[in-house]
C-alpha atoms as a PDB file:
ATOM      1  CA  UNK A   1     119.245  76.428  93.094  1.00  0.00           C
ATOM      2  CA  UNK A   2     119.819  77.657  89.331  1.00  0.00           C
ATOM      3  CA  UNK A   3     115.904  77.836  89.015  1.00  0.00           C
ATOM      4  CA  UNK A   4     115.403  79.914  91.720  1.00  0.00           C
ATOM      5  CA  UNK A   5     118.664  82.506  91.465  1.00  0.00           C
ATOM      6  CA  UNK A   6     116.991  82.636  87.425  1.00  0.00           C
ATOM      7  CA  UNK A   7     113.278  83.527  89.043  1.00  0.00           C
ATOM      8  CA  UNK A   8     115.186  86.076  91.324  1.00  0.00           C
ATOM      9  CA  UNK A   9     117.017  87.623  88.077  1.00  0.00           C
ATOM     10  CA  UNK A  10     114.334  87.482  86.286  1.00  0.00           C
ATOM     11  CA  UNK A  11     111.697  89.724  88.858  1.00  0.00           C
ATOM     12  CA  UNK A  12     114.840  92.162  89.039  1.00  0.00           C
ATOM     13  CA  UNK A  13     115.718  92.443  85.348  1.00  0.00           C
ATOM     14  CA  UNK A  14     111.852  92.750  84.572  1.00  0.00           C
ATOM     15  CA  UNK A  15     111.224  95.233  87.593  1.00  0.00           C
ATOM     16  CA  UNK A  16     107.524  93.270  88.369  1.00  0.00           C
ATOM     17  CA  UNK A  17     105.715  95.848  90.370  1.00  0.00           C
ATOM     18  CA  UNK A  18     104.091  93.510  93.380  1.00  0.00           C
ATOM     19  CA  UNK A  19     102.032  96.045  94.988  1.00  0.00           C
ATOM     20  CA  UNK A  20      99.969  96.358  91.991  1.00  0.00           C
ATOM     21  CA  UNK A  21      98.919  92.457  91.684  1.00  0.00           C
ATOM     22  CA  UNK A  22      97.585  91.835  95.360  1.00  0.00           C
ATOM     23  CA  UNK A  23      98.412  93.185  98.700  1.00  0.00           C
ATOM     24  CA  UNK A  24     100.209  92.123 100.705  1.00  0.00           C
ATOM     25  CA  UNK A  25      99.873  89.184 103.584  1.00  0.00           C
ATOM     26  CA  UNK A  26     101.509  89.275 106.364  1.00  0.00           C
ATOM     27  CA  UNK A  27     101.895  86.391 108.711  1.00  0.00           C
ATOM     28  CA  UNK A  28     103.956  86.360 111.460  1.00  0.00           C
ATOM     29  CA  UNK A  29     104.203  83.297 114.262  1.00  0.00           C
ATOM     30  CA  UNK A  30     105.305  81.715 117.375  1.00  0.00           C
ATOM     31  CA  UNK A  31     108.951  81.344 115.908  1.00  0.00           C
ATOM     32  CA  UNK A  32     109.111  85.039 114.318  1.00  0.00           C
ATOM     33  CA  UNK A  33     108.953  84.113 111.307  1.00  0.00           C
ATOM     34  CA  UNK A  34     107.252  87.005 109.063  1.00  0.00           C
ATOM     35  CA  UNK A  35     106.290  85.580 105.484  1.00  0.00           C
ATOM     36  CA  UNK A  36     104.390  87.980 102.167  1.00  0.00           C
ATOM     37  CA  UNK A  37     102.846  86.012  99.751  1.00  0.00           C
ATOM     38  CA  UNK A  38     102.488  88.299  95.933  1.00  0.00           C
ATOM     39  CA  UNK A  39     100.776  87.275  93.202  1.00  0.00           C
ATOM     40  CA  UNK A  40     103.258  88.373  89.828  1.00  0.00           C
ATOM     41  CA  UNK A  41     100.818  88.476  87.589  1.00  0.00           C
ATOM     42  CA  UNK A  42     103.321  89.606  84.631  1.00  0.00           C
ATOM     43  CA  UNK A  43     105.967  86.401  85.354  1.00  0.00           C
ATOM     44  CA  UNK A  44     102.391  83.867  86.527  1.00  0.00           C
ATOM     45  CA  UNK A  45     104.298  83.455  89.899  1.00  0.00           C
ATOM     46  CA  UNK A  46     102.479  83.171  93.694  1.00  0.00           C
ATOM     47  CA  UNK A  47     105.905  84.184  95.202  1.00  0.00           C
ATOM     48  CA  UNK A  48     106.257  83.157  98.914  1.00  0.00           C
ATOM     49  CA  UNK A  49     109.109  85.229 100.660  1.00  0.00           C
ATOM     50  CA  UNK A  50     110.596  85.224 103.737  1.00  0.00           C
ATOM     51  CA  UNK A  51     111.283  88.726 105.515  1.00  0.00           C
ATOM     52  CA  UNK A  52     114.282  88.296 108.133  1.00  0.00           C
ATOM     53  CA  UNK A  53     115.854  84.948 109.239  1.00  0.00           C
ATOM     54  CA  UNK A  54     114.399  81.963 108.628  1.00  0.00           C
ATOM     55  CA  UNK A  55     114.952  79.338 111.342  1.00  0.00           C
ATOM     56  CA  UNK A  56     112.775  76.767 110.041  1.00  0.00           C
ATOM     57  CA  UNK A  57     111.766  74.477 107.043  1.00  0.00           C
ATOM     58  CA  UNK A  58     108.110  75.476 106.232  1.00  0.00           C
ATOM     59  CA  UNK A  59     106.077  73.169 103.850  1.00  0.00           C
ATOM     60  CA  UNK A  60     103.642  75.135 102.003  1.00  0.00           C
ATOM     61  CA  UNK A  61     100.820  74.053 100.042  1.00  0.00           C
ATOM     62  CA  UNK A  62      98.570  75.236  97.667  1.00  0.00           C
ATOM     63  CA  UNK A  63      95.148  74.492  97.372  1.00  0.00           C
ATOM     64  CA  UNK A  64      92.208  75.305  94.834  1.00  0.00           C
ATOM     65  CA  UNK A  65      88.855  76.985  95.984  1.00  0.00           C
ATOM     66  CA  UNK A  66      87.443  73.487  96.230  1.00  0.00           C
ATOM     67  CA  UNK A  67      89.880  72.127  98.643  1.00  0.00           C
ATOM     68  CA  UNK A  68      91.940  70.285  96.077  1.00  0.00           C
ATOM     69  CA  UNK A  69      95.547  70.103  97.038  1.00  0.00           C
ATOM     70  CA  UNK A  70      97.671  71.440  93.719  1.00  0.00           C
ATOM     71  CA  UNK A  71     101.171  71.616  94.914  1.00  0.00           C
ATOM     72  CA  UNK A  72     103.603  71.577  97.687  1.00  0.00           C
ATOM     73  CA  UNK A  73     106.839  73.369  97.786  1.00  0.00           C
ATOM     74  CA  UNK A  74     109.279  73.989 100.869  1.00  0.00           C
ATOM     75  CA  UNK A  75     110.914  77.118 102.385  1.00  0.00           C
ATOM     76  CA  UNK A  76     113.938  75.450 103.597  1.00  0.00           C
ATOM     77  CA  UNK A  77     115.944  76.918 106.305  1.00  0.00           C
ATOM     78  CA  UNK A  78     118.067  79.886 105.612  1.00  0.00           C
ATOM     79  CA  UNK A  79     116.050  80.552 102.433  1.00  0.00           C
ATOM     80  CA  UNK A  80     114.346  83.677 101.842  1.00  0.00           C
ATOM     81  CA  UNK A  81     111.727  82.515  98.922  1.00  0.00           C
ATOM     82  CA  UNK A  82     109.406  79.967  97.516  1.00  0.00           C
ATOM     83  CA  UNK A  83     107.119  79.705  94.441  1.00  0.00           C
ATOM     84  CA  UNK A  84     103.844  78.412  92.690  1.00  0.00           C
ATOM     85  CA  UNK A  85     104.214  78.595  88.674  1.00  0.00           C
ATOM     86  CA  UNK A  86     100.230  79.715  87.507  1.00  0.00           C
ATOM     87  CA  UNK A  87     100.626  79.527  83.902  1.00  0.00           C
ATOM     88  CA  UNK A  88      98.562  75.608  84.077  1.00  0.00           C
ATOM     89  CA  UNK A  89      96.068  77.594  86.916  1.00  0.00           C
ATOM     90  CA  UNK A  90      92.901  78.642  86.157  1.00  0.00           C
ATOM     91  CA  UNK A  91      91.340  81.987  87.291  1.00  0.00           C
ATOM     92  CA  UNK A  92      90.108  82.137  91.187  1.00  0.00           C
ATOM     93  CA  UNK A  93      91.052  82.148  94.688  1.00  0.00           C
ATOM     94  CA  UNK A  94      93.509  79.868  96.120  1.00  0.00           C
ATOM     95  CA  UNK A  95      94.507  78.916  99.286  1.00  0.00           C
ATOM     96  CA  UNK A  96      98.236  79.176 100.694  1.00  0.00           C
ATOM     97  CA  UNK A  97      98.959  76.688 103.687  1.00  0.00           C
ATOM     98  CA  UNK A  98     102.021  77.509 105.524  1.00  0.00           C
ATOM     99  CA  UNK A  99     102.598  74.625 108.068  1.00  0.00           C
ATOM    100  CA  UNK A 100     105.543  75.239 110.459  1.00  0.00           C
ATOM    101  CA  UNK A 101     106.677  72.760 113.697  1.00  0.00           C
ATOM    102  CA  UNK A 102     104.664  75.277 115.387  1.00  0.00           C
ATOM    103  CA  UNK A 103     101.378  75.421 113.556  1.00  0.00           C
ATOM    104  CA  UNK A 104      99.584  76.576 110.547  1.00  0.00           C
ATOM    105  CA  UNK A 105      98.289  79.617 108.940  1.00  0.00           C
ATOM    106  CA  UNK A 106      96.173  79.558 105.459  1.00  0.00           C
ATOM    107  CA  UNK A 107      96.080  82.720 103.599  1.00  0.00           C
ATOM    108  CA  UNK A 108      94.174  83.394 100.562  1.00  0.00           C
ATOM    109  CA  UNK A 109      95.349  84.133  96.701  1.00  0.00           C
ATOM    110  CA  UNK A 110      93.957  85.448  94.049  1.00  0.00           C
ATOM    111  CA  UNK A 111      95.031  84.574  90.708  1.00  0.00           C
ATOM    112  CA  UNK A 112      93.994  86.390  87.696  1.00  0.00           C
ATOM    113  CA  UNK A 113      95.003  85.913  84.185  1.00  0.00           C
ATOM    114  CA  UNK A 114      94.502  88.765  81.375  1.00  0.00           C
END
């Protein structure tokens, strides 16, 4: 819980400007549950964040262009966001896999490094 309410700080104190890095995804499904997915490229974040109330625990995966699985992180209940550190991530497209008790969606990410 520290980590998180530091990431959360941290985009505040640092102002990251989102809408510059990717834009943005919006996936909404059965249960309501609306989700954008930003690439930070200034803090090397894929930030996953829940818009609205989230009724749910959604497991969500990354996954290289290849198919490789990378990590797995979960949106618990309640929660309003999730994240991927990118600092050990090469340059490329990813793949986000949001699996919910009522289905998946996959949406695409592309991380780029200066």
């Amino acid at each position: 819980m520290k980590k998180l309410l530091s990431i959360i700080i941290f985009i505040l104190v640092y102002n990251i400007n989102f809408a510059q890095t990717i834009k943005d995804s919006t996936i909404k499904d059965s249960i309501k549950n609306e989700v954008k997915i930003f690439y930070a490229e200034k803090s090397e974040l894929i930030v996953i964040q829940s818009i609205g109330l989230n009724k749910d625990n959604l497991t969500i995966q990354l996954i290289d262009s290849s198919g490789k699985f990378i990590q797995e992180t979960t949106l618990y209940q309640g929660s309003t966001l999730a994240y991927f550190d990118t600092q050990t991530l090469y340059n490329g497209d990813y793949t986000i896999k949001i699996i919910g008790p009522t289905g998946t969606t996959i949406e695409n990410v592309n991380v780029k490094k200066n």
